[in-house]
C-alpha atoms as a PDB file:
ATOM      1  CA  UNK A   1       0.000   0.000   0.000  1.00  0.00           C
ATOM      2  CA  UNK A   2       2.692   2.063   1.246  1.00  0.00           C
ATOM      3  CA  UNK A   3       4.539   1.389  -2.473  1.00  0.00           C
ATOM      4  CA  UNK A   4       1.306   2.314  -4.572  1.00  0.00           C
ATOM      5  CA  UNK A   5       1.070   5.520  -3.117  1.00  0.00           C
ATOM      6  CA  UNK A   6       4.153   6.517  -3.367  1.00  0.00           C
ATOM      7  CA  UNK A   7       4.372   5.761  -6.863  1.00  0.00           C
ATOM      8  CA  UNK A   8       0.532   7.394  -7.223  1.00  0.00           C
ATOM      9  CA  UNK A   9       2.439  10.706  -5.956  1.00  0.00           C
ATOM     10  CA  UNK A  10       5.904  10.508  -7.870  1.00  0.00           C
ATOM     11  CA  UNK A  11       3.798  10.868 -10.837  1.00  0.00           C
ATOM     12  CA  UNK A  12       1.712  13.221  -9.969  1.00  0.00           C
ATOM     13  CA  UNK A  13       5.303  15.073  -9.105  1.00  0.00           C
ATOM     14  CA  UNK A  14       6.243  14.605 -12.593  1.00  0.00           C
ATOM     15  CA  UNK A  15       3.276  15.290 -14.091  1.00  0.00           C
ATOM     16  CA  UNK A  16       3.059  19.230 -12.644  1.00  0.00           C
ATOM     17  CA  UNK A  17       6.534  20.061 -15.034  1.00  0.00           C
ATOM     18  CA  UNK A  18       6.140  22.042 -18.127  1.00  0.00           C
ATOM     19  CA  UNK A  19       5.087  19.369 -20.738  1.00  0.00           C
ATOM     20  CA  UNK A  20       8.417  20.054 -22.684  1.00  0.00           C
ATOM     21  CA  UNK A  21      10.818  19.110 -19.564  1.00  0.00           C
ATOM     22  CA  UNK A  22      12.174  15.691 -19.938  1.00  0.00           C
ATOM     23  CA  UNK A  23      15.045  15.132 -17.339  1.00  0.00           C
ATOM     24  CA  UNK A  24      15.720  16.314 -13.900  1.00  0.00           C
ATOM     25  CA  UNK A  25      19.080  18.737 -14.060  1.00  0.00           C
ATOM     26  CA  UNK A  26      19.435  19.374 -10.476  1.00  0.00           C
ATOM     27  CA  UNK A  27      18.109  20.391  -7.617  1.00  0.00           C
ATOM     28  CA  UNK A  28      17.670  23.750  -5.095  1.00  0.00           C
ATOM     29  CA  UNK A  29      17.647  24.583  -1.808  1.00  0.00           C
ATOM     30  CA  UNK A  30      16.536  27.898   0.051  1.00  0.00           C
ATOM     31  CA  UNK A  31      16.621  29.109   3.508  1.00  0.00           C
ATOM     32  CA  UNK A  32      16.316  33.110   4.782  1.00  0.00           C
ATOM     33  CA  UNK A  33      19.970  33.806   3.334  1.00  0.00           C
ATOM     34  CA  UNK A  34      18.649  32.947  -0.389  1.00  0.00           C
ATOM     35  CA  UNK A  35      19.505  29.664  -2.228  1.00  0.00           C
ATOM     36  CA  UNK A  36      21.833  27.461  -3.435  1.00  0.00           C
ATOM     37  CA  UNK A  37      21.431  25.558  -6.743  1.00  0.00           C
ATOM     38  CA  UNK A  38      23.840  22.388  -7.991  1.00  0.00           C
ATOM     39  CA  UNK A  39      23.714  20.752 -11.427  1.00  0.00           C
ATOM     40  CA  UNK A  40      23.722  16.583 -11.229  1.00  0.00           C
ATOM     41  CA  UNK A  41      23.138  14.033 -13.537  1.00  0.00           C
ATOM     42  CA  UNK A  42      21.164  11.020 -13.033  1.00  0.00           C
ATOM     43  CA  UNK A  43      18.628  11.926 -10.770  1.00  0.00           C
ATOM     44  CA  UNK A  44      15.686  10.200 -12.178  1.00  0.00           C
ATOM     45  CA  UNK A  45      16.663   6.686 -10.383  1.00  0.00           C
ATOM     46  CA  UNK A  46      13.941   3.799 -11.195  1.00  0.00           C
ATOM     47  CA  UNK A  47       9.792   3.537 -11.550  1.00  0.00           C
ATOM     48  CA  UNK A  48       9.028   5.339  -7.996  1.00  0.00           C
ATOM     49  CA  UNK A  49      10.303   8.962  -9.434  1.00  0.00           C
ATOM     50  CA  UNK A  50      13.284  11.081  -8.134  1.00  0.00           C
ATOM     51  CA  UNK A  51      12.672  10.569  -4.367  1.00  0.00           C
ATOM     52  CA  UNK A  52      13.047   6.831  -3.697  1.00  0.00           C
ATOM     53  CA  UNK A  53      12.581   5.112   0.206  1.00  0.00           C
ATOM     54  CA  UNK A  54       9.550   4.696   2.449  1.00  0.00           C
ATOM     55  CA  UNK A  55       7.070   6.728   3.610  1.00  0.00           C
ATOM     56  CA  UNK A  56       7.797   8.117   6.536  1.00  0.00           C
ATOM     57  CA  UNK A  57       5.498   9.515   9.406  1.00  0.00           C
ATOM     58  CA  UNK A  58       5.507  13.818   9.871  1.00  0.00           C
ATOM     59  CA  UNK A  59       8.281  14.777  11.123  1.00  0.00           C
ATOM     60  CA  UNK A  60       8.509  17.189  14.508  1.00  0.00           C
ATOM     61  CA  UNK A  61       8.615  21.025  13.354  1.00  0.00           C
ATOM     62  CA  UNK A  62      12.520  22.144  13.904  1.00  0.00           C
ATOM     63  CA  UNK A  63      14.531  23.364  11.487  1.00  0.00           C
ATOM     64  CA  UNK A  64      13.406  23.023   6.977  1.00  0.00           C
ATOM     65  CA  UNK A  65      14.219  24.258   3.590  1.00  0.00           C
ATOM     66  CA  UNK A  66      12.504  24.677   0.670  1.00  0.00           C
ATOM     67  CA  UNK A  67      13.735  22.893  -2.052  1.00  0.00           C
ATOM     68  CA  UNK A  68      13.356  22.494  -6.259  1.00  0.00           C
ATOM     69  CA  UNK A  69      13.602  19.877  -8.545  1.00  0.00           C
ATOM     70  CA  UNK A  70      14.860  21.106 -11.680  1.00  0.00           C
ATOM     71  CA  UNK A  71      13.194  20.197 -14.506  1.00  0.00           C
ATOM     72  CA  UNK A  72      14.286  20.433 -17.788  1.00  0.00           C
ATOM     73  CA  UNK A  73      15.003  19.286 -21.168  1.00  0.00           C
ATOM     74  CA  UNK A  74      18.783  19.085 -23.171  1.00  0.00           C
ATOM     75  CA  UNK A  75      20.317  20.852 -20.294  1.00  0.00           C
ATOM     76  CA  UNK A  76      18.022  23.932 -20.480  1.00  0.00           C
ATOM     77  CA  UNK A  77      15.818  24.526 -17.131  1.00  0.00           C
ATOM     78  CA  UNK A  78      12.591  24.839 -18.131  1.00  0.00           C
ATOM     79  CA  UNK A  79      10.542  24.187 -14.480  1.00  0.00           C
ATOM     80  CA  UNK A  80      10.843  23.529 -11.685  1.00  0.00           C
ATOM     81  CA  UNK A  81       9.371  20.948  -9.148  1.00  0.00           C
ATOM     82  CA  UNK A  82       9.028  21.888  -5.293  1.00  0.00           C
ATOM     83  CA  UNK A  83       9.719  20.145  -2.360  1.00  0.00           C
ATOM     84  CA  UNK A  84      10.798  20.716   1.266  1.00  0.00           C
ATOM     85  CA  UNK A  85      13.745  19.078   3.427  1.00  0.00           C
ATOM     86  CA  UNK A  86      14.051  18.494   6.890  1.00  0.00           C
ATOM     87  CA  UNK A  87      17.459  17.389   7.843  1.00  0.00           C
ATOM     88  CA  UNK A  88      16.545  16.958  11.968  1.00  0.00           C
ATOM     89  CA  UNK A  89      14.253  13.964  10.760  1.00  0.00           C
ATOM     90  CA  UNK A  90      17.053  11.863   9.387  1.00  0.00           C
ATOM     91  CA  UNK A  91      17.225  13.807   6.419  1.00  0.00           C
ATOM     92  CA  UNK A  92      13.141  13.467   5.093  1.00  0.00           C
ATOM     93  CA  UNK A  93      11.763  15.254   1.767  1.00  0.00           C
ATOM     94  CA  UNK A  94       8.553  16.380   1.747  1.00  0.00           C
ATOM     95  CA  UNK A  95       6.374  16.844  -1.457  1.00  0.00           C
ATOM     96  CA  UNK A  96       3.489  19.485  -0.314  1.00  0.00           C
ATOM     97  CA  UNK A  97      -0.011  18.574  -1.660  1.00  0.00           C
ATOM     98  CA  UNK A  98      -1.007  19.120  -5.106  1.00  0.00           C
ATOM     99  CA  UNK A  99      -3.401  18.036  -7.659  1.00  0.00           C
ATOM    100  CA  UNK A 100      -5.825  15.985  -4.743  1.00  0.00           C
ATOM    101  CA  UNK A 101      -2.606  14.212  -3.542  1.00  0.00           C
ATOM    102  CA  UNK A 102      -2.198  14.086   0.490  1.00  0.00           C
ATOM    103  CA  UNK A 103       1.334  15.383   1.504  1.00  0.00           C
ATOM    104  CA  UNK A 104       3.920  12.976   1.117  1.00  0.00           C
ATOM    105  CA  UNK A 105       6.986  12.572   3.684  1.00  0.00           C
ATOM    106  CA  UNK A 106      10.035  10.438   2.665  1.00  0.00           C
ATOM    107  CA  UNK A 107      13.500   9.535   3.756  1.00  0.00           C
ATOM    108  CA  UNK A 108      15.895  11.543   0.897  1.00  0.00           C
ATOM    109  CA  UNK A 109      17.686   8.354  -0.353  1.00  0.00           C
ATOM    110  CA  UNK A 110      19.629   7.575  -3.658  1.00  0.00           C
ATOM    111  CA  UNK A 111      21.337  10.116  -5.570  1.00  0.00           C
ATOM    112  CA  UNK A 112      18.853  13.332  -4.757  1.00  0.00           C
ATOM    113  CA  UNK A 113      19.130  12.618  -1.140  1.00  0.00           C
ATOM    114  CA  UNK A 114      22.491  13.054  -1.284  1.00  0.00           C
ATOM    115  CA  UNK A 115      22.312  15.824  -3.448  1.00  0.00           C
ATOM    116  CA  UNK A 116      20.292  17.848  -0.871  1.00  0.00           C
ATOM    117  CA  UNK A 117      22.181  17.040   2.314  1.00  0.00           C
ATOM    118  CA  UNK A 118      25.171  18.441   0.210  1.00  0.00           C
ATOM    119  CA  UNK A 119      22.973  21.452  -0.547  1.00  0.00           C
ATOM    120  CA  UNK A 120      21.549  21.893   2.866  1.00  0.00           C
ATOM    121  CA  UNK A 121      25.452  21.815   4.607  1.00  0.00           C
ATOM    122  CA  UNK A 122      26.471  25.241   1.999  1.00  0.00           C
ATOM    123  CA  UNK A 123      23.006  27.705   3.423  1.00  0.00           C
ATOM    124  CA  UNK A 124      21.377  27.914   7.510  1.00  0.00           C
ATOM    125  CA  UNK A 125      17.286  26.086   7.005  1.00  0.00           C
ATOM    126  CA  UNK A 126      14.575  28.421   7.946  1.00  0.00           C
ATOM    127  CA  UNK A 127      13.419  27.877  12.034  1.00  0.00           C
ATOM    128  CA  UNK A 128      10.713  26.194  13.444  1.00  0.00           C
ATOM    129  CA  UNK A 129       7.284  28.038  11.624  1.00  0.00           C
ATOM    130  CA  UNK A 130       5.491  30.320  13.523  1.00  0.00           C
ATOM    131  CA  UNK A 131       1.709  29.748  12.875  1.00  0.00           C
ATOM    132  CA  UNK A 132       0.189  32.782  12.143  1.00  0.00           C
ATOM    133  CA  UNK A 133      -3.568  31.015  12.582  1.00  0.00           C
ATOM    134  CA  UNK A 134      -4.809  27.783  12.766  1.00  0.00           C
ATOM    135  CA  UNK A 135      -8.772  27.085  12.150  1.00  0.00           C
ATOM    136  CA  UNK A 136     -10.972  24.288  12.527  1.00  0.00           C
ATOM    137  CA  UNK A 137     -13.479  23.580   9.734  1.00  0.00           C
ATOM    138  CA  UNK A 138     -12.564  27.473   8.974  1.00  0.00           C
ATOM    139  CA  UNK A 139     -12.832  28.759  12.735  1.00  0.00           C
ATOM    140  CA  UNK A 140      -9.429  30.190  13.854  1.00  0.00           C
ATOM    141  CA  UNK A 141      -8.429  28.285  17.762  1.00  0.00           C
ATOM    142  CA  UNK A 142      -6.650  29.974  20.324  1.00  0.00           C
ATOM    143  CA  UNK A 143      -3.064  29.980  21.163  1.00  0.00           C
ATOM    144  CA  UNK A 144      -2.594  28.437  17.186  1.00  0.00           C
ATOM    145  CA  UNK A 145       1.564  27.707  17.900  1.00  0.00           C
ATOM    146  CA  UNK A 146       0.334  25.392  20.213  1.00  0.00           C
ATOM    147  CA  UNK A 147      -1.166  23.046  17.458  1.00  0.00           C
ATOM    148  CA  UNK A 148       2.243  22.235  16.371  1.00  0.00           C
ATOM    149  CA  UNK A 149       2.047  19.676  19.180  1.00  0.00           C
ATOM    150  CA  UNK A 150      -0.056  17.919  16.441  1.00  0.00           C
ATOM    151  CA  UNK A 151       2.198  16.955  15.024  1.00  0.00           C
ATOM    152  CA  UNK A 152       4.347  14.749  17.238  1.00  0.00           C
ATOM    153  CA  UNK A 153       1.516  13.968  19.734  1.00  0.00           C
ATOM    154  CA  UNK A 154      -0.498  10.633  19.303  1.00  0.00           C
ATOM    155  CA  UNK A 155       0.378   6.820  19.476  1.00  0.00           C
ATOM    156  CA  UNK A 156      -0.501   4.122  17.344  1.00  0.00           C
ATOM    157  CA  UNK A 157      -4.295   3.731  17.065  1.00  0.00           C
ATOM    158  CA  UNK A 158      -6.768   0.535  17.869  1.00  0.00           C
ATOM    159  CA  UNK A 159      -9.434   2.206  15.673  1.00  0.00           C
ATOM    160  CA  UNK A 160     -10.408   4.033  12.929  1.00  0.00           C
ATOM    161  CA  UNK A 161     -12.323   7.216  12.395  1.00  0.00           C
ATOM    162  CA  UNK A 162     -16.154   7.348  11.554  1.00  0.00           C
ATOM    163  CA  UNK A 163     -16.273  10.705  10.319  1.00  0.00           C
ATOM    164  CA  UNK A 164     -19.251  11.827  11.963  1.00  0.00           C
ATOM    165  CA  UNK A 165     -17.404  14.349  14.488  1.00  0.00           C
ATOM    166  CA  UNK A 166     -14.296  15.499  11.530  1.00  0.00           C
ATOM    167  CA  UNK A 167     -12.880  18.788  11.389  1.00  0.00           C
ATOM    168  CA  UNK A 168     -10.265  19.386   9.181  1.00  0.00           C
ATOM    169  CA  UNK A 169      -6.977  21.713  10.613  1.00  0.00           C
ATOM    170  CA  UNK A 170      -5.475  23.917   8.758  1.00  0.00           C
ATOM    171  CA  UNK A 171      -2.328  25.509   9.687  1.00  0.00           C
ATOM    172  CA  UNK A 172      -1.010  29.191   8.220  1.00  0.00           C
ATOM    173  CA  UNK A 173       2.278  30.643   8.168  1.00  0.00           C
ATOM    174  CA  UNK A 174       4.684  32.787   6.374  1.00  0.00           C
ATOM    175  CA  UNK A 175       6.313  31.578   5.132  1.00  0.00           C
ATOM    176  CA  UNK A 176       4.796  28.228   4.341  1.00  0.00           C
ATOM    177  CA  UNK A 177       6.508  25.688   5.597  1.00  0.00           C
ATOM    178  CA  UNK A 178       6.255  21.428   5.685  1.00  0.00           C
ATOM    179  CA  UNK A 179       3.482  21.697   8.091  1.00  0.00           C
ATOM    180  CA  UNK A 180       1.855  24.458   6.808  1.00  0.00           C
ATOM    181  CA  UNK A 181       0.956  23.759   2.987  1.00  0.00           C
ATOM    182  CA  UNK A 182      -1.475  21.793   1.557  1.00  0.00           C
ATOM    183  CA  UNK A 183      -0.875  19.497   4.963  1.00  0.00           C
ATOM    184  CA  UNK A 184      -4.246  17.415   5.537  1.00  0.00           C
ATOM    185  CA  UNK A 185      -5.071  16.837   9.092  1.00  0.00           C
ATOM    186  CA  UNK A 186      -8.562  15.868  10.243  1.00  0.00           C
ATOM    187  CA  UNK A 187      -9.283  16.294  14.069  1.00  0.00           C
ATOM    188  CA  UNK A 188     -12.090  13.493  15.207  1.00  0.00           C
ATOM    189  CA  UNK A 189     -12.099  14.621  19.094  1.00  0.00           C
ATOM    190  CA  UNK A 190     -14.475  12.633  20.068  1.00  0.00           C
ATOM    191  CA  UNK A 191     -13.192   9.588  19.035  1.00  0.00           C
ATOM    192  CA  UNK A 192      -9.940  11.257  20.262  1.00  0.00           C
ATOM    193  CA  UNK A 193      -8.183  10.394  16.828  1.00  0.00           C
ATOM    194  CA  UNK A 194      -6.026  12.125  14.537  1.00  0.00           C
ATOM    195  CA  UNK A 195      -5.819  12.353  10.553  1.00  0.00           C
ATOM    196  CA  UNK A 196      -2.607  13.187  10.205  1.00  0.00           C
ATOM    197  CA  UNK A 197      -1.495  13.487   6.336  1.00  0.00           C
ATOM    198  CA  UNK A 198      -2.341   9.893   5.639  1.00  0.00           C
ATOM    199  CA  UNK A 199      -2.087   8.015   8.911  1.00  0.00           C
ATOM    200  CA  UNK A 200      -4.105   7.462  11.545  1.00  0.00           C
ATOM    201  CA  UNK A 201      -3.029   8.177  15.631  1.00  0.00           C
ATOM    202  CA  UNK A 202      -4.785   8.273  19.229  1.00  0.00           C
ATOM    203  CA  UNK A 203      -4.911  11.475  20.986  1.00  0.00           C
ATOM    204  CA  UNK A 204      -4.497  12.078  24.733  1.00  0.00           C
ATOM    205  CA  UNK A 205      -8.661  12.640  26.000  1.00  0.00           C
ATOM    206  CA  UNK A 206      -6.993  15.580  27.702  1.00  0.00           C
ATOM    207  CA  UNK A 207      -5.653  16.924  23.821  1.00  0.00           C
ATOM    208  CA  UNK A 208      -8.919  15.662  22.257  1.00  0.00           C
ATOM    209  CA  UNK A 209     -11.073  17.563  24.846  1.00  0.00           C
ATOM    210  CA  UNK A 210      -8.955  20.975  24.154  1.00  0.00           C
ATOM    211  CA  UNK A 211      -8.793  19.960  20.387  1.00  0.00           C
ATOM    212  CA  UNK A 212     -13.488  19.854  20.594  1.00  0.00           C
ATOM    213  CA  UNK A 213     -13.062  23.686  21.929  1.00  0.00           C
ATOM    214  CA  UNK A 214     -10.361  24.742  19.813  1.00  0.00           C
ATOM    215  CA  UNK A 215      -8.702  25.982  23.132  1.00  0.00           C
ATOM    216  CA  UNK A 216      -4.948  25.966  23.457  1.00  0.00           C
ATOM    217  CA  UNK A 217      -2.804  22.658  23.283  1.00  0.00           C
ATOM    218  CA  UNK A 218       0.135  23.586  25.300  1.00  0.00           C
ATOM    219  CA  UNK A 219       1.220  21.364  27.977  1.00  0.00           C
ATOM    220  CA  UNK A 220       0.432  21.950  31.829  1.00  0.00           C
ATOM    221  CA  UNK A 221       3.758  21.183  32.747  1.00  0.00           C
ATOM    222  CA  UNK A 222       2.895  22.412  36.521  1.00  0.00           C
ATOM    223  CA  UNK A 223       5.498  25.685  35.985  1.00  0.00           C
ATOM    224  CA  UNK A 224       2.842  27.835  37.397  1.00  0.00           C
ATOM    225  CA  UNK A 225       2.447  26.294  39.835  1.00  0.00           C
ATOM    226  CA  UNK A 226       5.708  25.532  40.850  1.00  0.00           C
ATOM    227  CA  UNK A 227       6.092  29.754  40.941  1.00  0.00           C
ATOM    228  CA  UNK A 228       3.174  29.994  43.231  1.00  0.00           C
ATOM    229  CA  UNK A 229       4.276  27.578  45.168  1.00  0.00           C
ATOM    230  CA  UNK A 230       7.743  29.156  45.970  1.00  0.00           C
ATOM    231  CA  UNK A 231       6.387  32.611  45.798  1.00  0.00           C
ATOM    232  CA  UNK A 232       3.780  31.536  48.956  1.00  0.00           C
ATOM    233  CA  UNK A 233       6.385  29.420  50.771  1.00  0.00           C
ATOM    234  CA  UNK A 234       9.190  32.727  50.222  1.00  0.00           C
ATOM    235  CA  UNK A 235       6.126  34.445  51.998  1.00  0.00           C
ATOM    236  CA  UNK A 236       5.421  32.073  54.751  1.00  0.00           C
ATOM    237  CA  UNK A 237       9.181  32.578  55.367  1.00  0.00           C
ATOM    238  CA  UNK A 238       9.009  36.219  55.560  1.00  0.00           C
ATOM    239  CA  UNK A 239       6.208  35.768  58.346  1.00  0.00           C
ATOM    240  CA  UNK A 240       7.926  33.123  60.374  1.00  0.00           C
ATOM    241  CA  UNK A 241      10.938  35.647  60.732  1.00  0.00           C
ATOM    242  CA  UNK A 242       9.209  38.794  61.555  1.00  0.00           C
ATOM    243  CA  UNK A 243       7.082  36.309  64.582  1.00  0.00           C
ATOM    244  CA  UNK A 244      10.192  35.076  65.500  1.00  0.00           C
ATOM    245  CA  UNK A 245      11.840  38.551  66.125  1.00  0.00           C
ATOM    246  CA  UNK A 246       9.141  39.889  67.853  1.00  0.00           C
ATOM    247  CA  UNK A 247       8.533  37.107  70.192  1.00  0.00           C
ATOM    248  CA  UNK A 248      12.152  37.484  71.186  1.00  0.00           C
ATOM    249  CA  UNK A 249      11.663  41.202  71.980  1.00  0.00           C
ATOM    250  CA  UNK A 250       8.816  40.567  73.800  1.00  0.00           C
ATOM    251  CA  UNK A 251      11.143  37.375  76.142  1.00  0.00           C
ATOM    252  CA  UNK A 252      14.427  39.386  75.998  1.00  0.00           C
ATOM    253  CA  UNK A 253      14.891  39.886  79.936  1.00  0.00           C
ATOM    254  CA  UNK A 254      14.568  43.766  80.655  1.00  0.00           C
ATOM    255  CA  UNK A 255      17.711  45.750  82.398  1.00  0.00           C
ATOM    256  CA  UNK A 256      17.095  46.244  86.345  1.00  0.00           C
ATOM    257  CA  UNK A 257      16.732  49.688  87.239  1.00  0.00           C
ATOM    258  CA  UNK A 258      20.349  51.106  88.517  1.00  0.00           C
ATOM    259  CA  UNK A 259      20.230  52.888  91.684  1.00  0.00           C
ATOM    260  CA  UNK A 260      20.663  56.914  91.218  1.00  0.00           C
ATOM    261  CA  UNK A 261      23.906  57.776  93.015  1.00  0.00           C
ATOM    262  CA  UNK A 262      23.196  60.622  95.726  1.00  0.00           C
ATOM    263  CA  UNK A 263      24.974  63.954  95.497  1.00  0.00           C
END
């Protein structure tokens, strides 16, 4: 299954360059600096496209680039073919949704991958995205860079969604970014599952319940409480001292009176 997708999505790679491009010249790679562009021969390796390996799950937001295929024909560029890398995950490309085809994530194997981890070691990779908004069947949720956690939370569902209680996430930022283009992500909170790009994972009921109210996702880690907490006992502290001080003024023994010394 894994295999016929894959190959359903190389083509439709292929099939968005110009109809007069016939072989893949190269590749390039941007980050905020600019880009970096390197010729290579080759590239097209076997029936599965330029990008050869497994699917791979989404990998955690951290550092990306965005990348180009270059398409061409008798050494002349004549499109080109976009993708994104993200070197943290192992080194995984990313083809962005296009043409009704869910977002695909791969390990960068073969002659391109090396090709792009050469490219991505010459410029510095954009940061993690910032989401600029986040919605939920179109309404925007609060605290939207939270949502990233999406994308890491979840373990290996028992089930499978029945669609009744979907709403589809869609993340914004600018600049786009591997998790933020053309990304399909259903939310079914209360079966506390998660459509993420093509595979299916449980949800914490803690996450799902948040995800139903589109309130924010970021962990209650207990920091502010661990504030208050010091904050009262620094107080408590305080108190005990000044008690302390005052019941020892109020034991101290007093002087006896010293006889006045007659003239």
């Amino acid at each position: 299954m894994k295999k016929l997708m894959f190959v359903v999505v190389a083509a439709a790679l292929l099939g968005a360059a110009p109809a007069q491009a016939k072989e893949l010249l190269g590749a390039e790679l941007c980050g905020p600096g600019g880009c970096v562009t390197q010729r290579a021969a080759g590239l097209l390796e076997g029936p599965n496209g330029p990008f050869g390996g497994e699917l791979a799950s989404a990998a955690k937001p951290g550092p990306w680039y965005r990348g180009y295929l270059l398409a061409g024909d008798r050494g002349k560029v004549v499109g080109k073919l976009p993708f994104y890398y993200v070197p943290g995950s192992g080194g995984q490309v990313v083809q962005p949704g296009r043409f009704g085809q869910v977002t695909a994530w791969t390990r960068a194997q073969g002659k391109i991958g090396a090709l792009v981890a050469a490219l991505a070691a010459r410029i510095e990779p954009y940061g993690t995205p910032h989401m600029t908004s986040v919605t939920m069947n179109g309404k925007p949720v609060r605290d939207p860079q939270s949502y990233l956690r999406l994308w890491t939370l979840g373990h290996k569902a028992t089930g499978y969604p029945n669609g009744i209680d979907s709403a589809q996430v869609v993340f914004y930022s600018d600049p786009a970014s591997p998790w933020s283009d053309g990304n399909y992500v259903v939310a079914y909170a209360k079966s506390s599952l998660l459509l993420r790009d093509g595979k299916v994972v449980a949800l914490p009921k803690d996450v799902a319940e948040n995800l139903a109210a589109r309130a924010s996702l970021a962990p209650d880690d207990g920091f502010a409480w661990t504030w208050a907490a010091i904050a009262a006992a620094a107080v408590l502290a305080v108190a005990i001292v000044v008690l302390a001080v005052a019941l020892l003024r109020r034991l101290r023994p007093r002087p006896s009176p010293r006889p006045v010394a007659q003239a």
